[in-house]
N, C-alpha and C. Protein backbone atom coordinates (compact mmCIF):
# COMPACT_ATOMS: atom_id res chain seq x y z
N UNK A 1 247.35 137.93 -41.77
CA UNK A 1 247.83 136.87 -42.63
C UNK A 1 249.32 137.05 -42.88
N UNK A 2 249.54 138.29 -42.91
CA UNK A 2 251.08 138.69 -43.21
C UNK A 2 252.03 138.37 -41.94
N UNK A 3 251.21 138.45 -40.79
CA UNK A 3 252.26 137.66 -39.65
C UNK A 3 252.31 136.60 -39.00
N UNK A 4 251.31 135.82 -40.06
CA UNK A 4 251.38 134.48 -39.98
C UNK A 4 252.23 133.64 -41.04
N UNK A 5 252.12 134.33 -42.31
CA UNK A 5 252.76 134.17 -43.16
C UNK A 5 254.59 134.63 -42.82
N UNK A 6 255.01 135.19 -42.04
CA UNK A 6 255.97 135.61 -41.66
C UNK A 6 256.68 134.69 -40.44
N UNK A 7 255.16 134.19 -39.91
CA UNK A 7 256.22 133.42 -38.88
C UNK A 7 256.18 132.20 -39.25
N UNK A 8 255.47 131.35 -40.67
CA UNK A 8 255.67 130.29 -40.73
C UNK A 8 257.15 130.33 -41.84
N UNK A 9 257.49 131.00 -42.31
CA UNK A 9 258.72 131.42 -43.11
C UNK A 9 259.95 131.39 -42.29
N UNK A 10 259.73 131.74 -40.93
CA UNK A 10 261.20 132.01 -39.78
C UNK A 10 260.92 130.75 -39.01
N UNK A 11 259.56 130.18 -38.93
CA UNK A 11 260.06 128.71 -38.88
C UNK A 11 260.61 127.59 -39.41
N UNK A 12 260.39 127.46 -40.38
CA UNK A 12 260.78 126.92 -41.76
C UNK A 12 262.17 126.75 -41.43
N UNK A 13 262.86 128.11 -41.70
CA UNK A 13 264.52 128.18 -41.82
C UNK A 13 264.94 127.54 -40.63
N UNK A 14 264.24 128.48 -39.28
CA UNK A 14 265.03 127.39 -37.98
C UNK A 14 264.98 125.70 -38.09
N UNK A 15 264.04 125.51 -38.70
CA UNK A 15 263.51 123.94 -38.55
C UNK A 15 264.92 123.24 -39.26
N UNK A 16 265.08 124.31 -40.49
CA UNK A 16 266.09 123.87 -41.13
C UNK A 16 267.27 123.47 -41.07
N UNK A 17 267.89 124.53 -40.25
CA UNK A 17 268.97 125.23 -39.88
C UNK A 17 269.17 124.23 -38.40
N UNK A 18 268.36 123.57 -37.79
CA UNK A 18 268.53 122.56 -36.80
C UNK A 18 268.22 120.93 -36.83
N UNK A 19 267.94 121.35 -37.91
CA UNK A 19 267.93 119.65 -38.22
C UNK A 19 266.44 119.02 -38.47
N UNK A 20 265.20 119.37 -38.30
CA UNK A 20 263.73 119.47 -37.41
C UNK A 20 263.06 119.09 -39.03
N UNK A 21 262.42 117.71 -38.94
CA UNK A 21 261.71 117.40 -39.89
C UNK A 21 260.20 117.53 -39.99
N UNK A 22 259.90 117.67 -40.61
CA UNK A 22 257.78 117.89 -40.40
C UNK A 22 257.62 117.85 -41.94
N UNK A 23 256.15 117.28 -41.67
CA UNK A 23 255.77 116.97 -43.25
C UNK A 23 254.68 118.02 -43.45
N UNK A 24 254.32 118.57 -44.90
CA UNK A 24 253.73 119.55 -45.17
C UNK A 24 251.99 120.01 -44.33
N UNK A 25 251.69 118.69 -43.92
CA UNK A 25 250.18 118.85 -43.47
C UNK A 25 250.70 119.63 -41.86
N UNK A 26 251.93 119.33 -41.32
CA UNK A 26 251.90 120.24 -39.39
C UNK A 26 251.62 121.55 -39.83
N UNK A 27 252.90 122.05 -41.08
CA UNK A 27 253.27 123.50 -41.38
C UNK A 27 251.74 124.16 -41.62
N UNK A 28 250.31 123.35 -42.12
CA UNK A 28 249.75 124.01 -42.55
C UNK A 28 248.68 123.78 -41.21
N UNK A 29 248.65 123.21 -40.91
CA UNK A 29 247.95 123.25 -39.25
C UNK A 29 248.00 124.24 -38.66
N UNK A 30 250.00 124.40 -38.12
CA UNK A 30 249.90 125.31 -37.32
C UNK A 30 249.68 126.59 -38.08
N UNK A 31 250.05 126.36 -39.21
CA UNK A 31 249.70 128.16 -39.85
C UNK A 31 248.41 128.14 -39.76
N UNK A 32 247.14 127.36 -40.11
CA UNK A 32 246.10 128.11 -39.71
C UNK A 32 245.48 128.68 -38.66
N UNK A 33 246.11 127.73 -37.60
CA UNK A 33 245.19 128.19 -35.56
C UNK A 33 246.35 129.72 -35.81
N UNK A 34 247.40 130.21 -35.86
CA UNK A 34 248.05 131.38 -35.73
C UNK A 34 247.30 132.06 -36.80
N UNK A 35 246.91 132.01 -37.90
CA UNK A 35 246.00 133.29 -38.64
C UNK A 35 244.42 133.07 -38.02
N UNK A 36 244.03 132.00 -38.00
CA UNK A 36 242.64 131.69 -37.06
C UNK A 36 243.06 132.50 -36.04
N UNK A 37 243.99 132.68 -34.95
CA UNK A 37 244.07 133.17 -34.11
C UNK A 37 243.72 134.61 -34.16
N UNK A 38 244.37 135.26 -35.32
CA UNK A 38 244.91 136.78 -35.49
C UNK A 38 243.17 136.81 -35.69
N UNK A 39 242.87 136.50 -36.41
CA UNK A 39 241.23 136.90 -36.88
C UNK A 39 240.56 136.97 -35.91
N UNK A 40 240.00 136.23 -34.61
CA UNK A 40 239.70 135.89 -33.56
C UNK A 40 240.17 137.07 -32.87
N UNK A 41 241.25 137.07 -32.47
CA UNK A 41 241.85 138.18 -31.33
C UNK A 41 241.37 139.58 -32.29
N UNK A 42 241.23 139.89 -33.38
CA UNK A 42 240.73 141.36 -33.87
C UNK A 42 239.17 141.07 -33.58
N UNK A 43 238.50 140.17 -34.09
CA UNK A 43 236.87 139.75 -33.56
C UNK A 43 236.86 140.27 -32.36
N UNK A 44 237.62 139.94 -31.24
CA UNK A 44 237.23 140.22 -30.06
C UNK A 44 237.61 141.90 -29.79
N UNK A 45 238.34 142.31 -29.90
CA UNK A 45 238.94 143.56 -29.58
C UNK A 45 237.61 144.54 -30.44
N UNK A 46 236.72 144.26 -31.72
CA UNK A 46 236.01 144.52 -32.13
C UNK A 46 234.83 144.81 -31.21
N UNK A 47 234.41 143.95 -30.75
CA UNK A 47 233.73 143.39 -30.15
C UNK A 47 233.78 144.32 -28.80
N UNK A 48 235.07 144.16 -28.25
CA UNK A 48 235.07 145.12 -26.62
C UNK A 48 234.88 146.46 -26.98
N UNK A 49 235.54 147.11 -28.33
CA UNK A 49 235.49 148.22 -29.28
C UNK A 49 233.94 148.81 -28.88
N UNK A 50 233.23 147.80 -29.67
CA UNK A 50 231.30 148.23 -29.67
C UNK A 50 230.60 148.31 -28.33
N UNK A 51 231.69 146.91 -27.45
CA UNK A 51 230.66 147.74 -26.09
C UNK A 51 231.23 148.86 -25.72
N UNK A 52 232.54 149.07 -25.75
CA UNK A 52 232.99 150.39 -24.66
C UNK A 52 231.73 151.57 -26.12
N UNK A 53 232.41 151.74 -27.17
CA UNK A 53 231.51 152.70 -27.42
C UNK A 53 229.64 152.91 -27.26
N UNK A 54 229.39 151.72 -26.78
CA UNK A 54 227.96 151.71 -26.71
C UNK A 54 227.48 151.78 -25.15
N UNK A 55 228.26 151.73 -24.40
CA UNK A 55 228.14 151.66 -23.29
C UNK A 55 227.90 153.06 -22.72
N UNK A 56 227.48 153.95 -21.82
CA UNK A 56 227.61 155.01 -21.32
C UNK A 56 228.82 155.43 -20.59
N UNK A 57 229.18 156.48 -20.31
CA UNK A 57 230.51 156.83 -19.57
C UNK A 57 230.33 156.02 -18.32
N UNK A 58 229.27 156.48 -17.13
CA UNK A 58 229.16 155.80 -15.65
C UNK A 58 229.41 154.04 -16.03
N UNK A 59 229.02 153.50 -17.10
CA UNK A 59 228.92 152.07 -17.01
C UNK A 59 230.23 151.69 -17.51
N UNK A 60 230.98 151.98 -17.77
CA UNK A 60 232.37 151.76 -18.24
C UNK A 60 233.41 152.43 -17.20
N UNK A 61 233.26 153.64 -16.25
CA UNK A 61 233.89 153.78 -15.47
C UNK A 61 233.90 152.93 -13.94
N UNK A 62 232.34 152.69 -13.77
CA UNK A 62 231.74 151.57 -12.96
C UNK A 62 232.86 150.07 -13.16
N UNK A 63 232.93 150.21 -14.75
CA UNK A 63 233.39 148.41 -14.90
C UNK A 63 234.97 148.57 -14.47
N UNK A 64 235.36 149.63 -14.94
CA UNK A 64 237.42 149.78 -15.15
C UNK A 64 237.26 149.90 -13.24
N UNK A 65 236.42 150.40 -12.27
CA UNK A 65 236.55 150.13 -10.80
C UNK A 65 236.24 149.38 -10.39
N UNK A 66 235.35 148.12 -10.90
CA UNK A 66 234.91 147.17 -10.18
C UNK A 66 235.83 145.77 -10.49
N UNK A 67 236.91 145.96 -11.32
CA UNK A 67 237.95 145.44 -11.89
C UNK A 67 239.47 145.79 -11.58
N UNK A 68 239.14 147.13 -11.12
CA UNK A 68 240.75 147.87 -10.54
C UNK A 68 241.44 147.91 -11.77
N UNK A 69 241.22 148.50 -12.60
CA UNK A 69 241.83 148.48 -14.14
C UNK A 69 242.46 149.81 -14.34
N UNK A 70 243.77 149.71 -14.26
CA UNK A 70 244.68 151.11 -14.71
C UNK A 70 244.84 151.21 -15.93
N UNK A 71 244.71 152.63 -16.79
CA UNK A 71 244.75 152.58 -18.22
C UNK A 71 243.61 153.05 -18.82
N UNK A 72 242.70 152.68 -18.58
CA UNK A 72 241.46 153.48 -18.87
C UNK A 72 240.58 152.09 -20.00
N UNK A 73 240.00 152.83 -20.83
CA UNK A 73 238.99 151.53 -21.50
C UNK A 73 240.52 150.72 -22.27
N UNK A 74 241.57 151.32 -22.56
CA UNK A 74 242.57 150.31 -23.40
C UNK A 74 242.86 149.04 -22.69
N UNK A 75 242.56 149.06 -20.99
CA UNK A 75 242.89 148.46 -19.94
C UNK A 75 241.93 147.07 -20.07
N UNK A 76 240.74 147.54 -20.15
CA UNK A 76 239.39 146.38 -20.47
C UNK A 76 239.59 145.74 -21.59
N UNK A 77 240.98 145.85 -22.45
CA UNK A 77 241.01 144.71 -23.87
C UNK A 77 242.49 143.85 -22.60
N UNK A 78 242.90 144.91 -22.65
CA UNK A 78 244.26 143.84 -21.74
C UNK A 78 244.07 142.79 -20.65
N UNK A 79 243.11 143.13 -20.01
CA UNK A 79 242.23 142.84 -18.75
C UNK A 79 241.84 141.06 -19.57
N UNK A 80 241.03 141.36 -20.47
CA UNK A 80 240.40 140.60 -21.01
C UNK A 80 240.72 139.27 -21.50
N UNK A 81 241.80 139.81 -22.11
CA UNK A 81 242.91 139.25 -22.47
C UNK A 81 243.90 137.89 -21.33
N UNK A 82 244.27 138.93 -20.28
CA UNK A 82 244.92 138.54 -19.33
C UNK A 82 243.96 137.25 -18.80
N UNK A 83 242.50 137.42 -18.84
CA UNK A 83 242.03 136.79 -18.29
C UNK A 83 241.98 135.35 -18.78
N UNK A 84 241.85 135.56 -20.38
CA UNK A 84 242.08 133.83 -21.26
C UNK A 84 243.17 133.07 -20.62
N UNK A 85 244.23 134.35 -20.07
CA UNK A 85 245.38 133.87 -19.61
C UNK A 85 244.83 132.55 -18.69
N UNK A 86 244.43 133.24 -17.60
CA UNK A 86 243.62 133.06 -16.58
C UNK A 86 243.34 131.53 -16.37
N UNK A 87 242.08 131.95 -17.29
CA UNK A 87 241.33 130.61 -16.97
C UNK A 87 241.69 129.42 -17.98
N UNK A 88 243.22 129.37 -18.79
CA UNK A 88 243.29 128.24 -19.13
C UNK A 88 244.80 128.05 -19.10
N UNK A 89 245.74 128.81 -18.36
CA UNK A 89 246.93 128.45 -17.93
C UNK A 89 246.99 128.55 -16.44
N UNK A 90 246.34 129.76 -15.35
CA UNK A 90 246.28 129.95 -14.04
C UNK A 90 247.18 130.70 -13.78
N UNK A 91 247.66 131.67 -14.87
CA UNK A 91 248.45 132.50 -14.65
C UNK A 91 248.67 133.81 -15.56
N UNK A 92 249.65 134.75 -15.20
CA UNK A 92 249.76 135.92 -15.58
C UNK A 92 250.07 135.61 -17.13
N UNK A 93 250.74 136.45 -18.16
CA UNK A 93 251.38 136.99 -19.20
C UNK A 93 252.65 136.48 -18.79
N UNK A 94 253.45 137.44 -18.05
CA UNK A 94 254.44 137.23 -17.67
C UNK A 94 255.48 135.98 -17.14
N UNK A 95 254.78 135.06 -16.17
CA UNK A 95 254.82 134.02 -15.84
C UNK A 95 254.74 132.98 -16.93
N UNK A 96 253.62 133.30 -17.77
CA UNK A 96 253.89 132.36 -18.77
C UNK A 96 254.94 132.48 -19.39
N UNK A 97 255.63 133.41 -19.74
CA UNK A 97 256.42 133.72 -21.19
C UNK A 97 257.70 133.38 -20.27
N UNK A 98 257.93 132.97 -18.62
CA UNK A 98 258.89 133.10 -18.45
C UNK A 98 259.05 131.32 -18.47
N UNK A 99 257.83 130.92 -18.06
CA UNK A 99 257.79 129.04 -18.18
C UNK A 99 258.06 128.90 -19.44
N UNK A 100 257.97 129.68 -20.49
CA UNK A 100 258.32 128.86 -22.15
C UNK A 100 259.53 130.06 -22.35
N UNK A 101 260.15 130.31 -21.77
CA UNK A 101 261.03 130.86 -21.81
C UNK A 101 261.34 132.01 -23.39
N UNK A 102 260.63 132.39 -23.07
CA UNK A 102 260.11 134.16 -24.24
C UNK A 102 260.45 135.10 -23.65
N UNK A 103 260.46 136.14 -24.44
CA UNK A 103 260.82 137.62 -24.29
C UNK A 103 259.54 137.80 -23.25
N UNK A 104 259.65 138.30 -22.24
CA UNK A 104 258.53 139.13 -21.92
C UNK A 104 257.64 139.91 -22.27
N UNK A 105 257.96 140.57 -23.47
CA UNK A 105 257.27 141.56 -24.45
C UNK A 105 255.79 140.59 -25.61
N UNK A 106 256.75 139.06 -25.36
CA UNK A 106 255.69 138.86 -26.51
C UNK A 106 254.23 138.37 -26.10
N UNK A 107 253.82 138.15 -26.85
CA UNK A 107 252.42 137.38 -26.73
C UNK A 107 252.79 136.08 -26.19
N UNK A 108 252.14 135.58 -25.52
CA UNK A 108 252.29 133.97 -25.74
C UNK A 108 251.30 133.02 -26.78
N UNK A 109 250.26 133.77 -27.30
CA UNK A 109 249.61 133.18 -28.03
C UNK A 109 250.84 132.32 -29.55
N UNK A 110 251.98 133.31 -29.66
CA UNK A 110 253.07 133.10 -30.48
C UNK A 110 253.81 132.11 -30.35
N UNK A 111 253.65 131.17 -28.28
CA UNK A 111 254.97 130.62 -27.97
C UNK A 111 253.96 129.25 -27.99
N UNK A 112 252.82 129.25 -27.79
CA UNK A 112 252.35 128.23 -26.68
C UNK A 112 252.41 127.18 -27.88
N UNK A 113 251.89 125.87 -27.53
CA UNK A 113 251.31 124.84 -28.29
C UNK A 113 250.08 124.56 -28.73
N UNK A 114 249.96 124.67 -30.35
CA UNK A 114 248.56 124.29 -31.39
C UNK A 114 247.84 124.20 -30.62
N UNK A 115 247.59 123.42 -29.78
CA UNK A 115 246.14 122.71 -28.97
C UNK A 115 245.87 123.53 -27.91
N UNK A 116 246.58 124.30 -27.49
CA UNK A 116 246.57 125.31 -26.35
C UNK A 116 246.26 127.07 -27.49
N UNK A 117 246.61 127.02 -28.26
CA UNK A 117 246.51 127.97 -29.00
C UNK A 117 244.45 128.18 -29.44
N UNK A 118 244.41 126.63 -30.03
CA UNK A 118 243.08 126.25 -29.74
C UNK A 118 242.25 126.69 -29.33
N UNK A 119 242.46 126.24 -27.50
CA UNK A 119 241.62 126.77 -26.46
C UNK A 119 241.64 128.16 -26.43
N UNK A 120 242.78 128.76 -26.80
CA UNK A 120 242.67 130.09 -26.91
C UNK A 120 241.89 130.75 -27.65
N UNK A 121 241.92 130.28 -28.83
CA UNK A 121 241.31 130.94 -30.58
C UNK A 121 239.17 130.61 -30.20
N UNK A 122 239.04 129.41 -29.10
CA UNK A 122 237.22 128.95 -28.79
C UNK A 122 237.54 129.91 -27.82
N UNK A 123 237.54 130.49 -27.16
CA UNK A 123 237.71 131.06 -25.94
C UNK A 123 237.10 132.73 -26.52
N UNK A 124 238.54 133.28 -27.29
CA UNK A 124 238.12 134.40 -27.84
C UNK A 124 236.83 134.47 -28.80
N UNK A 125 236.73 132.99 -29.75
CA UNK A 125 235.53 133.23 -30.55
C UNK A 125 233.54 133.58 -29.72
N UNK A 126 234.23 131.94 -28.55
CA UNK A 126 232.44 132.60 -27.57
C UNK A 126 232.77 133.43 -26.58
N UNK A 127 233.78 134.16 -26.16
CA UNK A 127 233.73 135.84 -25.59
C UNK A 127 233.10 136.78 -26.83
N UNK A 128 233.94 136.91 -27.42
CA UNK A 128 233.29 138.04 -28.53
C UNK A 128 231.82 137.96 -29.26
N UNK A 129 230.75 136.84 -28.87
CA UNK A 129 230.07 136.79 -29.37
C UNK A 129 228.93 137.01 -28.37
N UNK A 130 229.45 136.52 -27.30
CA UNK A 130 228.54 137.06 -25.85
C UNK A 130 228.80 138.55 -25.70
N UNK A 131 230.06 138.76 -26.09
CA UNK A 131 230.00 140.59 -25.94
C UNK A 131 229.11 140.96 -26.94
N UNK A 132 229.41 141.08 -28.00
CA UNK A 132 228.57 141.23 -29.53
C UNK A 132 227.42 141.63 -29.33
N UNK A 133 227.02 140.12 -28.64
CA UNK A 133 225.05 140.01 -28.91
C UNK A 133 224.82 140.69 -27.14
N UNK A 134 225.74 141.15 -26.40
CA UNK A 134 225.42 142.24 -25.16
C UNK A 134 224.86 141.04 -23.97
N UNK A 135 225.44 140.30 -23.83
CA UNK A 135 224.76 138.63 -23.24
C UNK A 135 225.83 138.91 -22.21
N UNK A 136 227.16 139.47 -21.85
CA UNK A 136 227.88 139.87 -21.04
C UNK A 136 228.85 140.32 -21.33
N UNK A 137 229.53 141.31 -20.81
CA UNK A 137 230.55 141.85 -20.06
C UNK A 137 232.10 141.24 -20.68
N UNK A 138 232.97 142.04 -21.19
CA UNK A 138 234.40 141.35 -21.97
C UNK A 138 234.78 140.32 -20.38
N UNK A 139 235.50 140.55 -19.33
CA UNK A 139 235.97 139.67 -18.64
C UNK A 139 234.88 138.36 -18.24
N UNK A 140 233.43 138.49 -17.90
CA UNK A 140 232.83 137.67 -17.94
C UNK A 140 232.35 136.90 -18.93
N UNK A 141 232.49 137.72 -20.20
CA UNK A 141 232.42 136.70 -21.16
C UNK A 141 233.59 135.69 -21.06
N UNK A 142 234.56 135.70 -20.92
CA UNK A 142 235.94 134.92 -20.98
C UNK A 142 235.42 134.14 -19.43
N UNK A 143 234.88 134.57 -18.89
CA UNK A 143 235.05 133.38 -17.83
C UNK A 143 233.65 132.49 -17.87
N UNK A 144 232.62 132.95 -18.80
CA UNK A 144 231.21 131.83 -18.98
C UNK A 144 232.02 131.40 -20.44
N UNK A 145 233.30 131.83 -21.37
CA UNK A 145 233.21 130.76 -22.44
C UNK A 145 233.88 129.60 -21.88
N UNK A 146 234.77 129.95 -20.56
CA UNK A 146 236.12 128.66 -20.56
C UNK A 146 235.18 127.85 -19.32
N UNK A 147 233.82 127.84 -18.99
CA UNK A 147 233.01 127.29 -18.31
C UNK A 147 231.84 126.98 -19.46
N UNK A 148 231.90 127.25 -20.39
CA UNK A 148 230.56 126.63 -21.24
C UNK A 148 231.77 125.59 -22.20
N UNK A 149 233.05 125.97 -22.75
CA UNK A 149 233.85 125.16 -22.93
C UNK A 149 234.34 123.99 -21.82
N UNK A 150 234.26 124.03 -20.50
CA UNK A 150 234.85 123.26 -19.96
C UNK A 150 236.01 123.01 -20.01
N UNK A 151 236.90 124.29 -19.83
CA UNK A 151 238.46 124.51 -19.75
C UNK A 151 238.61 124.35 -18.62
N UNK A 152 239.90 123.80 -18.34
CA UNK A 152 240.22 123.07 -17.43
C UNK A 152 241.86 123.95 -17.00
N UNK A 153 242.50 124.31 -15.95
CA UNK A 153 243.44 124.67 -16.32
C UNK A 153 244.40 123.53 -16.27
N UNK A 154 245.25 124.07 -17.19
CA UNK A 154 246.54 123.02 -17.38
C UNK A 154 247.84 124.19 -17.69
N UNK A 155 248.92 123.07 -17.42
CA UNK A 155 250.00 123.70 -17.87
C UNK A 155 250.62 124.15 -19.21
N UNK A 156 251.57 125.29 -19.32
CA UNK A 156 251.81 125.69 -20.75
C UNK A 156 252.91 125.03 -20.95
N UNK A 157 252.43 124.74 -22.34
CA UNK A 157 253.04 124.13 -23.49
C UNK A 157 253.60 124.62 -23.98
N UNK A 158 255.10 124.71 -24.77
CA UNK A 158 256.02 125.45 -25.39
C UNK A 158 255.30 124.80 -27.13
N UNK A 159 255.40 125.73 -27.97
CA UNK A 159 255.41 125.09 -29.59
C UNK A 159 255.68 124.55 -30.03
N UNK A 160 256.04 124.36 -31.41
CA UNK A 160 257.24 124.21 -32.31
C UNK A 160 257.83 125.38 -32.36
N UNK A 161 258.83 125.54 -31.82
CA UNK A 161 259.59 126.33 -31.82
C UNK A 161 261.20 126.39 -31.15
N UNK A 162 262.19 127.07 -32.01
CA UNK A 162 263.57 126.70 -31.17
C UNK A 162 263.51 127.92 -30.14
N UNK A 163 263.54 127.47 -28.86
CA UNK A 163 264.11 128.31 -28.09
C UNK A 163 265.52 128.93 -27.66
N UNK A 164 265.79 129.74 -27.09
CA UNK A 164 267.10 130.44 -26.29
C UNK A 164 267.46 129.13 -26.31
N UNK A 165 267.34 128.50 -25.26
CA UNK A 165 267.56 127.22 -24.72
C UNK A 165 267.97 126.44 -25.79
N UNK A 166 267.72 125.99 -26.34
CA UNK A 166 267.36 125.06 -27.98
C UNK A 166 268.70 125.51 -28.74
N UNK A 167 269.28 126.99 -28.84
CA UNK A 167 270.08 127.67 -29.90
C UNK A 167 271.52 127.48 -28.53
N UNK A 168 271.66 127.58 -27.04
CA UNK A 168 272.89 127.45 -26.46
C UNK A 168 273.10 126.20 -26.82
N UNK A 169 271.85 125.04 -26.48
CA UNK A 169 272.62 123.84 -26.43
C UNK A 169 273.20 123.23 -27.78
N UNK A 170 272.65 123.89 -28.47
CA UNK A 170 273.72 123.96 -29.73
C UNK A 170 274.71 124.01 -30.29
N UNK A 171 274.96 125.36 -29.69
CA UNK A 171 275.52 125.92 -29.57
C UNK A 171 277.14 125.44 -28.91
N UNK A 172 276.88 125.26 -27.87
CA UNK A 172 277.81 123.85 -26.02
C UNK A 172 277.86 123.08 -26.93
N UNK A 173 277.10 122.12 -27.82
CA UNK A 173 277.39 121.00 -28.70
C UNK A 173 278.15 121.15 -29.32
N UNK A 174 278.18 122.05 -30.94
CA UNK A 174 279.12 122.59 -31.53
C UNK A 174 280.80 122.71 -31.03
N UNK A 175 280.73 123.78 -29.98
CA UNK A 175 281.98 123.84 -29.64
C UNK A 175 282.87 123.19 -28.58
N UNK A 176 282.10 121.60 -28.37
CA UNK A 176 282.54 120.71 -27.60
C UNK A 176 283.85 119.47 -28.13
């Protein structure tokens, strides 16, 4: 809640600070899918948490090889992860953050757009619950939710948010 509460505060000011009008019902939209989110993404990591510990050693070393997963079980939350990527953008981490033009370091769950954030936040909720109730497997859960959802891939969406981009041309404006 505190880094949702944090990033709707550093939006606020940019919104400000560039001119960017919105009426009180967006601010509270998007603040909820980003704390919906945070809750969700700990649900799930919970969730991969109980199988790796419930799982036996052979069945967890079985899964990190039948996946090619470097890292060890920390690898099967990233994996997992990567995979939401997957099946509702068609691409890496990386790639994304470089199409919405982000740090590489961050999440994109931080950059993308509400409705894409969405698909993200149903995605993690019926993975973690097929892991949960032992119905499948963290990466196959993510690929029977964005097929029982009927995710489709599409392209990423940048936020509300000012980008790099957003602060030069400003910037070129200003000192024109």
């Amino acid at each position: 809640m505190l880094v949702a509460s944090m990033q709707e505060t550093l939006e606020r000011r940019a919104d400000y600070a560039f001119g960017i009008i919105r009426d009180e019902d967006e601010y509270i939209q998007k603040f909820e899918y980003r704390y919906a989110s945070i809750i969700l993404n700990k649900t799930l990591r919970e969730a991969i948490g109980d199988w790796i510990q419930d799982s036996d050693k052979t069945t967890i070393d079985d899964y990190i090889k039948e996946h090619r997963l470097r890292g060890g079980q920390r690898a099967i939350y990233t994996r997992t992860l990567g995979e939401i990527y997957q099946v509702i953008f068609g691409k890496y981490k990386k790639e994304i953050n470089r199409d919405l033009d982000v740090a590489e370091y961050r999440t994109p769950k931080d950059s993308v757009h509400v409705t894409q954030l969405q698909r993200i936040a149903q995605i993690e909720d019926l993975a973690a619950k097929y892991i949960a109730r032992r119905v499948l497997k963290p990466i196959e859960a993510v690929r029977e939710a964005a097929e029982v959802l009927m995710i489709d891939i599409e392209q990423t969406k940048l936020g509300d948010r000012v980008t790099r981009t957003d602060v030069h041309k400003v910037l070129k404006a200003k000192s024109s």
